[in-house]
C-alpha atoms as a PDB file:
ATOM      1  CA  UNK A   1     -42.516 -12.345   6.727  1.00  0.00           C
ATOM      2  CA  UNK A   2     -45.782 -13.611   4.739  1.00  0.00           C
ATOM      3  CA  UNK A   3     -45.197 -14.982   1.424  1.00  0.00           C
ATOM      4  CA  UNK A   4     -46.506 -12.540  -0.463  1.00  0.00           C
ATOM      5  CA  UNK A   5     -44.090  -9.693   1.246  1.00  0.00           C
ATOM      6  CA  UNK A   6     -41.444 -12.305   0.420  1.00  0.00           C
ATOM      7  CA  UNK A   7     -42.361 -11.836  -2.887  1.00  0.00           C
ATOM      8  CA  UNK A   8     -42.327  -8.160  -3.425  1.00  0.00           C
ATOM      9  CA  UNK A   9     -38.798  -8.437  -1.545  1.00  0.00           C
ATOM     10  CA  UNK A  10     -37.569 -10.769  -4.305  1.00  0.00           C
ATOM     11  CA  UNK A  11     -39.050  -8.770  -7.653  1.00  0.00           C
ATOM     12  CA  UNK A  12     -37.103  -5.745  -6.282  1.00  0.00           C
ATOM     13  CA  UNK A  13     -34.181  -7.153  -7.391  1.00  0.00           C
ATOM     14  CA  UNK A  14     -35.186  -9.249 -10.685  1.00  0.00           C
ATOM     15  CA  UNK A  15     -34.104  -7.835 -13.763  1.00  0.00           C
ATOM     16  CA  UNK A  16     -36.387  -5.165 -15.182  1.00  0.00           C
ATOM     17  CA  UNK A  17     -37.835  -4.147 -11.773  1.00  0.00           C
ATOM     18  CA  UNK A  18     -39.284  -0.933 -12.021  1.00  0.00           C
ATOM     19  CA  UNK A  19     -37.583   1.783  -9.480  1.00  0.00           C
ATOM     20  CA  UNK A  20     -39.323   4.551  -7.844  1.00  0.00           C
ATOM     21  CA  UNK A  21     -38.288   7.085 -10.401  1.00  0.00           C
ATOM     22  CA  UNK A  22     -39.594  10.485  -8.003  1.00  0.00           C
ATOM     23  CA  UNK A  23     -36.091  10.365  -6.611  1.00  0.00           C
ATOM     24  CA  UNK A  24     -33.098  10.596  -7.526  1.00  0.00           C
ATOM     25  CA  UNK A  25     -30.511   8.595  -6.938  1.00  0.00           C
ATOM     26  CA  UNK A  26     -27.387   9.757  -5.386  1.00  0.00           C
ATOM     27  CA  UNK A  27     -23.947   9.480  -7.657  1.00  0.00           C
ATOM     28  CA  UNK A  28     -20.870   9.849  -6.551  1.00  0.00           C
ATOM     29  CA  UNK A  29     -18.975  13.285  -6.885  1.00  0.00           C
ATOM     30  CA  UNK A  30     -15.297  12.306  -5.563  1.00  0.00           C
ATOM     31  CA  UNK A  31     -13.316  10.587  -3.461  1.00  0.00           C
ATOM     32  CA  UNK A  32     -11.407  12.819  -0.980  1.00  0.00           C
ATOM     33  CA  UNK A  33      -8.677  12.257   1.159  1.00  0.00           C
ATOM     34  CA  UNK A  34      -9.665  14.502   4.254  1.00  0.00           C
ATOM     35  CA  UNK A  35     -11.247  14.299   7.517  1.00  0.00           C
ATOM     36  CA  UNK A  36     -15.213  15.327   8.248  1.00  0.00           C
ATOM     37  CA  UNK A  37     -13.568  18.546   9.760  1.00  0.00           C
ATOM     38  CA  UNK A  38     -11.419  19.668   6.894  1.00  0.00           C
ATOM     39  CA  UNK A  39     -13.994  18.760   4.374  1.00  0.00           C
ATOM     40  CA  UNK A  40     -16.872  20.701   6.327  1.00  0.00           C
ATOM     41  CA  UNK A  41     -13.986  23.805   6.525  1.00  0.00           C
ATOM     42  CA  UNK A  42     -14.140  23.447   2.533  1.00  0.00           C
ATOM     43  CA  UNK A  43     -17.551  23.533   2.218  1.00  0.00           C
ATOM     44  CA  UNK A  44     -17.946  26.409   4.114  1.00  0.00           C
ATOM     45  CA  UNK A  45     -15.460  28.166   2.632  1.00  0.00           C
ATOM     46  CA  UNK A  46     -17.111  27.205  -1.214  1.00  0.00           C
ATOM     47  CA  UNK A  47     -20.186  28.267   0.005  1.00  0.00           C
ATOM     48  CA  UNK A  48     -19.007  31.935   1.201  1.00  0.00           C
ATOM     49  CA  UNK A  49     -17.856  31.974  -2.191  1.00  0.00           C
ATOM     50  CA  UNK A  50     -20.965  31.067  -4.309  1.00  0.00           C
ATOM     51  CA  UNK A  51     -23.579  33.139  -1.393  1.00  0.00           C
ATOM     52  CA  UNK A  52     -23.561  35.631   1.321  1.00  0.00           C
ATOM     53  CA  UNK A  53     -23.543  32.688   4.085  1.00  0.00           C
ATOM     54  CA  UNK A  54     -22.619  34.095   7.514  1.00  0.00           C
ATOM     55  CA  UNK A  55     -23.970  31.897  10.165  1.00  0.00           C
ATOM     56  CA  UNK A  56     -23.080  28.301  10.950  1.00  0.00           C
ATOM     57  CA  UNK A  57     -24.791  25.798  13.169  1.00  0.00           C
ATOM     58  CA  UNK A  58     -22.436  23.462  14.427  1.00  0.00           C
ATOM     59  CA  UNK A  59     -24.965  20.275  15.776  1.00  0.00           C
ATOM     60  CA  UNK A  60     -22.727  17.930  17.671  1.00  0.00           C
ATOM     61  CA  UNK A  61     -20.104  20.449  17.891  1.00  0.00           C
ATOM     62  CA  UNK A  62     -18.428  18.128  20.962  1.00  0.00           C
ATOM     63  CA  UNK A  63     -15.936  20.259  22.153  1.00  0.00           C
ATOM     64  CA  UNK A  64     -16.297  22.742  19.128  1.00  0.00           C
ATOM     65  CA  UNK A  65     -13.340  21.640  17.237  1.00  0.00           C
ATOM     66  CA  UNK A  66     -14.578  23.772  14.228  1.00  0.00           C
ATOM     67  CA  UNK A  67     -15.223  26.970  16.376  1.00  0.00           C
ATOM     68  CA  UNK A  68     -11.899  28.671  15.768  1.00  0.00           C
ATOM     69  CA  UNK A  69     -11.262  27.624  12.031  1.00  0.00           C
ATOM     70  CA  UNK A  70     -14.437  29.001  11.247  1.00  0.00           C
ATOM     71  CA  UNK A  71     -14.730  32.184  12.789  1.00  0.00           C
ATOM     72  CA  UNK A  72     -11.003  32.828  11.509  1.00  0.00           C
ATOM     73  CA  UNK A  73     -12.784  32.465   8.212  1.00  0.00           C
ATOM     74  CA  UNK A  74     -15.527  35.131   9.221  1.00  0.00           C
ATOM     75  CA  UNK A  75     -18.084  33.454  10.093  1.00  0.00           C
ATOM     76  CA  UNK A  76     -20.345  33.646  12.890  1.00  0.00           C
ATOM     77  CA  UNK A  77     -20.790  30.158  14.697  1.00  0.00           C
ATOM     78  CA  UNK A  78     -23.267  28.261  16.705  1.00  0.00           C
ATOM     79  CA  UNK A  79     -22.496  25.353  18.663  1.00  0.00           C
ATOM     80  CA  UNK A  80     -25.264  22.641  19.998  1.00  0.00           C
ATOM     81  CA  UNK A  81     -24.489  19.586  21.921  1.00  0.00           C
ATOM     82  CA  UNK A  82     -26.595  17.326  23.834  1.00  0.00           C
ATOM     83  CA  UNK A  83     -24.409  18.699  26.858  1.00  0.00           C
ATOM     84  CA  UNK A  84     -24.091  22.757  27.232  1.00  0.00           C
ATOM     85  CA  UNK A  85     -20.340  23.596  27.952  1.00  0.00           C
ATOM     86  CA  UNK A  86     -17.823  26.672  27.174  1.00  0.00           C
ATOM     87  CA  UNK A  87     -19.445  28.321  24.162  1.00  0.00           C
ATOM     88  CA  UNK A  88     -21.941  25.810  23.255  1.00  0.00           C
ATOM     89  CA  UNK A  89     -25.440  25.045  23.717  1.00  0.00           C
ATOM     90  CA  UNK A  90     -27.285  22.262  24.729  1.00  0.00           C
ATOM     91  CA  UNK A  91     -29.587  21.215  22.173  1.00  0.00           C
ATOM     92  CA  UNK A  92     -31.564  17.836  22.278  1.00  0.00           C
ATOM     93  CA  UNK A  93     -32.613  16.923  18.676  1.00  0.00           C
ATOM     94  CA  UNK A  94     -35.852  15.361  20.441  1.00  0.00           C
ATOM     95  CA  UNK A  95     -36.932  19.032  20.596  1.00  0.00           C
ATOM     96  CA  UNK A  96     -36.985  22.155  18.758  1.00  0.00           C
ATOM     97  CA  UNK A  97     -33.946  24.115  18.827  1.00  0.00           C
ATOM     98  CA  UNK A  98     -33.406  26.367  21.911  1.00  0.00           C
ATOM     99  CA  UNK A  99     -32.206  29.521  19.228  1.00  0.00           C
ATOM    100  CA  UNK A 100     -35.385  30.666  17.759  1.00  0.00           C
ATOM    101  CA  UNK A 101     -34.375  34.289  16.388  1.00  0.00           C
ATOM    102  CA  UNK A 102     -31.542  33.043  14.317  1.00  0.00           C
ATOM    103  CA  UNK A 103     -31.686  31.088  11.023  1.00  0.00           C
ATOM    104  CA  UNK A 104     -28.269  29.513   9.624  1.00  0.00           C
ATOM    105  CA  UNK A 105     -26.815  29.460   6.372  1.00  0.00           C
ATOM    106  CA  UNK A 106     -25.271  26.447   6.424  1.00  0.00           C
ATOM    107  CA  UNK A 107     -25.944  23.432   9.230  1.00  0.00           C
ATOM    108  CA  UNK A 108     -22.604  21.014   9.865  1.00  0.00           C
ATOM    109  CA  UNK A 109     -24.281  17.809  11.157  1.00  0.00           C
ATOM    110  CA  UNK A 110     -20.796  15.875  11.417  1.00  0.00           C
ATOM    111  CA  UNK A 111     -20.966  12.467  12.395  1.00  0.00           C
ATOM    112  CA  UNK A 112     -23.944  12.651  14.626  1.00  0.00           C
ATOM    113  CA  UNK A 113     -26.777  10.960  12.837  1.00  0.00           C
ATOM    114  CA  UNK A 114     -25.391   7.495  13.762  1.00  0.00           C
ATOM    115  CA  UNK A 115     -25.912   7.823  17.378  1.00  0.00           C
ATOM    116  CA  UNK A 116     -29.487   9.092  16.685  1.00  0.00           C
ATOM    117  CA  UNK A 117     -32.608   6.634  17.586  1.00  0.00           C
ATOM    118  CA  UNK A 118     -35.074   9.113  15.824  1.00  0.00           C
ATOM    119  CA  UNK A 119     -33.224  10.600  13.125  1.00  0.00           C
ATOM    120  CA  UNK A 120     -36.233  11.685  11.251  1.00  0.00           C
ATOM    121  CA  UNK A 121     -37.438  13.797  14.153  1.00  0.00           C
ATOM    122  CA  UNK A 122     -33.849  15.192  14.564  1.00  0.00           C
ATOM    123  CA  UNK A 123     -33.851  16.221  10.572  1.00  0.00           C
ATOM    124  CA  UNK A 124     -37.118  17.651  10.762  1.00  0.00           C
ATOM    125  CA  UNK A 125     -36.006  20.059  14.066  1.00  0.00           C
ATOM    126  CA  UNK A 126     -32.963  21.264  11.948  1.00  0.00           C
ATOM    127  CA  UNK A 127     -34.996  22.045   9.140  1.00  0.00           C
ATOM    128  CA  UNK A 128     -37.250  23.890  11.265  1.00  0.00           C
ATOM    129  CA  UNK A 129     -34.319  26.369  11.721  1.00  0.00           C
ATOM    130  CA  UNK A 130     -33.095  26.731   7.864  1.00  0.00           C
ATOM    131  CA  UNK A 131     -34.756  29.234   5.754  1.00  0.00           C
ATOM    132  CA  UNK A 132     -34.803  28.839   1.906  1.00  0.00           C
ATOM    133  CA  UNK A 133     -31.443  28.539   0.302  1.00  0.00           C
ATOM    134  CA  UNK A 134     -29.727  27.574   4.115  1.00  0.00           C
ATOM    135  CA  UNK A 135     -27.255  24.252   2.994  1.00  0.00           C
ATOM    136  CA  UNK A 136     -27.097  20.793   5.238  1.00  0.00           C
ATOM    137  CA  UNK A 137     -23.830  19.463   5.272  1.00  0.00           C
ATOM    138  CA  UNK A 138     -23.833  15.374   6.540  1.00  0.00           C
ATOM    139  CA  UNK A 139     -20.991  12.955   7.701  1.00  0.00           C
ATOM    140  CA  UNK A 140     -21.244   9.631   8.467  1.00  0.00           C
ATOM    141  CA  UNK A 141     -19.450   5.997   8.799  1.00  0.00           C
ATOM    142  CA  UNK A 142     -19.545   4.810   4.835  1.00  0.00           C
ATOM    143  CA  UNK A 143     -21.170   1.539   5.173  1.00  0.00           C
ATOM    144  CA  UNK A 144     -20.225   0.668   1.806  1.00  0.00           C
ATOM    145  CA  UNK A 145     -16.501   0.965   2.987  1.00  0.00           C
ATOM    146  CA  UNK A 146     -14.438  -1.634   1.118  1.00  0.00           C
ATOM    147  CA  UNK A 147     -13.273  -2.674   4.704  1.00  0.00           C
ATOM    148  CA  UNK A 148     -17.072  -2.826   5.795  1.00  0.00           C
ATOM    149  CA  UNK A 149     -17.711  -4.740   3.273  1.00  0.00           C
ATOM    150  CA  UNK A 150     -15.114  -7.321   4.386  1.00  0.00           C
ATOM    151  CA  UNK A 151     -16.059  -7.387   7.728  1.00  0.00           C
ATOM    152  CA  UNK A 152     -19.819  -7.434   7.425  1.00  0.00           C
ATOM    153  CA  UNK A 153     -19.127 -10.655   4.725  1.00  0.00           C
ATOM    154  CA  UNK A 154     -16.559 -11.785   8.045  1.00  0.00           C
ATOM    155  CA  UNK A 155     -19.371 -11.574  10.925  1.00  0.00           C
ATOM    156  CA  UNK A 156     -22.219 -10.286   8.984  1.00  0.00           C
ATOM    157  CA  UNK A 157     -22.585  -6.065  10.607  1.00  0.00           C
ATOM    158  CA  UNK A 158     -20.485  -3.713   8.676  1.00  0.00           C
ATOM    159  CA  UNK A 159     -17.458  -2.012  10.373  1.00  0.00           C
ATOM    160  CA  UNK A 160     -18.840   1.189  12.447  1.00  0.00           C
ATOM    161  CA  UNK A 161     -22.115  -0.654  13.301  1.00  0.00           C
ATOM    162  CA  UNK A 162     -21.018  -3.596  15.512  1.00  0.00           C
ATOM    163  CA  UNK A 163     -21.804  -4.540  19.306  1.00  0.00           C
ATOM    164  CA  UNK A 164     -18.819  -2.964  20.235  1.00  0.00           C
ATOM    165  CA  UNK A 165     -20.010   0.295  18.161  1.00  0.00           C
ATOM    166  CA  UNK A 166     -23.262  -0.023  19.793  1.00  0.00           C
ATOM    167  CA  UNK A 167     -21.359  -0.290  23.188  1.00  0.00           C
ATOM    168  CA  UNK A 168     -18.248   2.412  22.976  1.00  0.00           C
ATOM    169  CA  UNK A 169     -19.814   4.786  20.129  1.00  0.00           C
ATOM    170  CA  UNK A 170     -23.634   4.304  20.368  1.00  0.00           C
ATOM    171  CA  UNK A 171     -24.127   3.895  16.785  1.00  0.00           C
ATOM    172  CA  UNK A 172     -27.129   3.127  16.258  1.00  0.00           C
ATOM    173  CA  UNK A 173     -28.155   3.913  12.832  1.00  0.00           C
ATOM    174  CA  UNK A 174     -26.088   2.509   9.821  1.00  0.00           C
ATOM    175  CA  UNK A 175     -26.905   5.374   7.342  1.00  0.00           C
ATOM    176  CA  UNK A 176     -26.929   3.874   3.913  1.00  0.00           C
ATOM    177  CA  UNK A 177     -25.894   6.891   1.012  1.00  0.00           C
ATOM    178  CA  UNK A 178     -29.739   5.885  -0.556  1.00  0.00           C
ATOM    179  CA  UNK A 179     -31.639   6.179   2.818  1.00  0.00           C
ATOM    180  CA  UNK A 180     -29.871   9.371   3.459  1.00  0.00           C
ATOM    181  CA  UNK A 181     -30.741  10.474   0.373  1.00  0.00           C
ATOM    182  CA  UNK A 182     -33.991   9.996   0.543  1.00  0.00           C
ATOM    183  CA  UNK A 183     -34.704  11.474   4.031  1.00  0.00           C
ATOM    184  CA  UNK A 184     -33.685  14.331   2.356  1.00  0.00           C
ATOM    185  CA  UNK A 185     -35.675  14.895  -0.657  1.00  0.00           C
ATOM    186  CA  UNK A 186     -38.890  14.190   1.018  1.00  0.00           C
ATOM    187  CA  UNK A 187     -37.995  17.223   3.422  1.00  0.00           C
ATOM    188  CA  UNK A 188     -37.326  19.603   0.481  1.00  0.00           C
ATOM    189  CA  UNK A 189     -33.397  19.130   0.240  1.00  0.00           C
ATOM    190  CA  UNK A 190     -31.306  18.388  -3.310  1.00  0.00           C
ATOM    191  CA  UNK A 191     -28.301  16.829  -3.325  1.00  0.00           C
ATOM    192  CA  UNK A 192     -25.441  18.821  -4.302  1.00  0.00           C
ATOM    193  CA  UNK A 193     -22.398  16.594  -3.656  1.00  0.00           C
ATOM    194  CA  UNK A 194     -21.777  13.087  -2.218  1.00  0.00           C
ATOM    195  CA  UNK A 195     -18.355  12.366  -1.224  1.00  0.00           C
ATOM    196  CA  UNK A 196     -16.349   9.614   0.174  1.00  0.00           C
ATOM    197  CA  UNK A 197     -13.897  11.039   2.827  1.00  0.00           C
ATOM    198  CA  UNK A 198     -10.855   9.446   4.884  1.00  0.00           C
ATOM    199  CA  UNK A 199      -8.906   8.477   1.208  1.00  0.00           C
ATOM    200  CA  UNK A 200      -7.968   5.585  -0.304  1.00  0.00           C
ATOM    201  CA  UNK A 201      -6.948   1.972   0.711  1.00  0.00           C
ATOM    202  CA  UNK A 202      -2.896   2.607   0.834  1.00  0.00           C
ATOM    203  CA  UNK A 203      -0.653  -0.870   1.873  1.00  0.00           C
ATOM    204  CA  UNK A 204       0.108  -1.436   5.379  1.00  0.00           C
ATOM    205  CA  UNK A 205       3.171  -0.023   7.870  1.00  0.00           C
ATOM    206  CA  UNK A 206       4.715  -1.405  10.760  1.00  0.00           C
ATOM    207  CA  UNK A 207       4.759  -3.269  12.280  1.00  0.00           C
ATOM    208  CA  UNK A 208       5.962  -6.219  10.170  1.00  0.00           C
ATOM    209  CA  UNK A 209       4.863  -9.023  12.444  1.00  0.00           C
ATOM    210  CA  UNK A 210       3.989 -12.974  11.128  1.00  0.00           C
ATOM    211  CA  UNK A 211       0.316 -11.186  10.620  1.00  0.00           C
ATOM    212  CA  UNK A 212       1.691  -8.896   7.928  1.00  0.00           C
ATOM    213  CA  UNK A 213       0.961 -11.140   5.453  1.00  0.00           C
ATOM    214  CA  UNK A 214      -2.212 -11.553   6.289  1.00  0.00           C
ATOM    215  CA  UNK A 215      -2.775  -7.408   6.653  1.00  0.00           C
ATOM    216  CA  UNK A 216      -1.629  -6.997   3.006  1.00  0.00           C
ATOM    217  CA  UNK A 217      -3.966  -9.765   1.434  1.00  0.00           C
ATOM    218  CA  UNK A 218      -6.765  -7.849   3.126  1.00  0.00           C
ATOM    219  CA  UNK A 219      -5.714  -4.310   1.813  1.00  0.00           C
ATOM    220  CA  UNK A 220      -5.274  -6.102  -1.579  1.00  0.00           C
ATOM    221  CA  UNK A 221      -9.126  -7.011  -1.710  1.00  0.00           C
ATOM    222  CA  UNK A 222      -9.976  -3.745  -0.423  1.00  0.00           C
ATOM    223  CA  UNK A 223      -7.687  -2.107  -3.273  1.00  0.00           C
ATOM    224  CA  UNK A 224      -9.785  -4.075  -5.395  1.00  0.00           C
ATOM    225  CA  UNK A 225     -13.076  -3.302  -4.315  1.00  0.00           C
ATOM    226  CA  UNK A 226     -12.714   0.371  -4.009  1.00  0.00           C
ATOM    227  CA  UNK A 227     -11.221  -0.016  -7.806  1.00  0.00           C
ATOM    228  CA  UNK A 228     -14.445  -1.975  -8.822  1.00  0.00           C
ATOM    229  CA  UNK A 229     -16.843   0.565  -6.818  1.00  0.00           C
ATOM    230  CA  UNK A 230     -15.230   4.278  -5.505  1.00  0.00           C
ATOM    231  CA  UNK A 231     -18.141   4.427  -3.092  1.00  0.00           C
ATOM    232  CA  UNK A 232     -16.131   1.671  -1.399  1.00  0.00           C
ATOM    233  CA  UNK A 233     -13.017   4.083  -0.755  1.00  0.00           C
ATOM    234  CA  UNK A 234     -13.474   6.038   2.426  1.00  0.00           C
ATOM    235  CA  UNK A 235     -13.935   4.845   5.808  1.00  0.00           C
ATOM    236  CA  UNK A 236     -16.536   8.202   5.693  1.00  0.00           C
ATOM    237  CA  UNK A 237     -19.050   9.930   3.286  1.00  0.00           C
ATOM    238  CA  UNK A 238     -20.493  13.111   3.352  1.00  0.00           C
ATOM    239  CA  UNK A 239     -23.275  14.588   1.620  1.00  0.00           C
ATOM    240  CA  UNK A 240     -24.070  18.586   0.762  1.00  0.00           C
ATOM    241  CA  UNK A 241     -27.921  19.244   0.345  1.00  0.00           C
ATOM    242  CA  UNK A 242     -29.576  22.881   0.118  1.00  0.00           C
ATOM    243  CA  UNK A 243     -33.315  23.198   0.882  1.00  0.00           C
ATOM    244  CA  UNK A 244     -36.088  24.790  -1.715  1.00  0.00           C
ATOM    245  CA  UNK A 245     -33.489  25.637  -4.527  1.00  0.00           C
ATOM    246  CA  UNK A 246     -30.750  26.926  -2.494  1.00  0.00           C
ATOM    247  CA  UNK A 247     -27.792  28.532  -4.805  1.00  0.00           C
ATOM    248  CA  UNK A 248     -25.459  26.219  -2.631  1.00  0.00           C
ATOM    249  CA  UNK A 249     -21.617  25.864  -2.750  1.00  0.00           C
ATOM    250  CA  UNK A 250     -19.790  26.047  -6.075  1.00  0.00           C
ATOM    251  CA  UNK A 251     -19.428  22.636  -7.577  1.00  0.00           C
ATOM    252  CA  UNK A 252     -16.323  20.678  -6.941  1.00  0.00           C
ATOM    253  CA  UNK A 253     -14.776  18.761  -9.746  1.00  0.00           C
ATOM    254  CA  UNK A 254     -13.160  15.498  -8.910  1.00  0.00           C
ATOM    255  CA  UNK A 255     -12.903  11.875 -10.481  1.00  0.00           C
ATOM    256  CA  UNK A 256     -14.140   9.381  -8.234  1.00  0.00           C
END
């Protein structure tokens, strides 16, 4: 890094600096204590309420775990994977997607832009597909997880984005709330909601082994953190965005 980049690096944080004020930034709407697949049944479900949504695209459905919840609920639902099986279509974000004569009106992208190499080119091939007023519903690993936090101070990666991630999970991209959020907003999207998912920090169980201890000092500082910062409670986030002034789902109301 030249010196003079060094610099610029280093006034970014003085006090006084001078933020890029044509975005937004993201604040927090709630912390929740459900999964990415119950939350994403709740958004769905607010958004029927607040506009005549019918059709979901499911990207990453995986075995299309949200399939039968969602058509119970009356809507119609695609499913895209990077592998075609029972019911769902294979859909490489790489490319365009395969269904051309069908626009959603609300994408699920749940958990998926981790694993992504090119998640700009993925985002701009779902776009492609929503019309006006369609809503983008996001989950993803909350690097500023009190436990990540821990751990990336520990061995310096955040939980969710270590080798072994890399290895087992292929994450690849650690998708910071701010990044997200700005991905967005230069493709058109506002933010609607950001949530923390997964719940709170709650003291350990069994078993109660010589290590217990130890387990309950490290939920203490986690308690602590998530008290300090509630963007720190939630192994997960998710964020709601609707495109070009969508009407979008009806607001939730929780305390972080």
């Amino acid at each position: 890094m030249s010196c003079s980049r060094n610099h610029e690096c280093l006034a970014a944080y003085a006090p006084g600096a001078v933020r890029d004020t044509r975005f937004p930034v993201v604040k927090l709407s709630g912390n929740l204590d459900l999964s990415r697949y119950a939350y994403a049944e709740d958004v769905a479900k607010r958004r029927h309420g607040a506009a005549d949504t019918k059709t979901i695209f499911d990207v990453g459905a995986g075995d299309g775990i949200m399939k039968r919840p969602l058509e119970a609920a009356g809507f119609t639902w695609f499913g895209f994977d990077l592998a075609a099986r029972d019911g769902i279509s294979r859909w490489d974000l790489a490319n365009p997607c395969p269904v051309q004569d069908t626009a959603p009106d609300l994408v699920l992208w749940l958990d998926v832009i981790e694993h992504l190499a090119n998640p700009g080119i993925a985002l701009d091939h779902i776009v492609e597909t929503m019309a006006p007023g369609a809503t983008l519903l996001v989950t993803t690993p909350n690097p500023r997880w009190s436990r990540s936090r821990l751990w990336a101070l520990q061995s310096g990666y955040p939980a969710c984005f270590t080798q072994a991630d890399l290895d087992l999970n292929r994450h690849v991209f650690p998708v910071w709330p701010h990044v997200l959020e700005r991905m967005l907003t230069e493709r058109g999207f506002e933010i609607a909601e950001y949530v923390t998912l997964d719940g709170a920090t709650t003291w350990p169980g069994a078993p109660y082994s010589l290590r217990y201890p130890v387990r309950c000092a490290v939920a203490a500082m986690m308690m602590v953190l998530e008290r300090r910062d509630p963007t720190a409670c939630g192994m997960s986030y998710g964020v709601v965005a609707n495109l070009s002034g969508s009407p979008g789902a009806s607001p939730r109301t929780h305390s972080a």
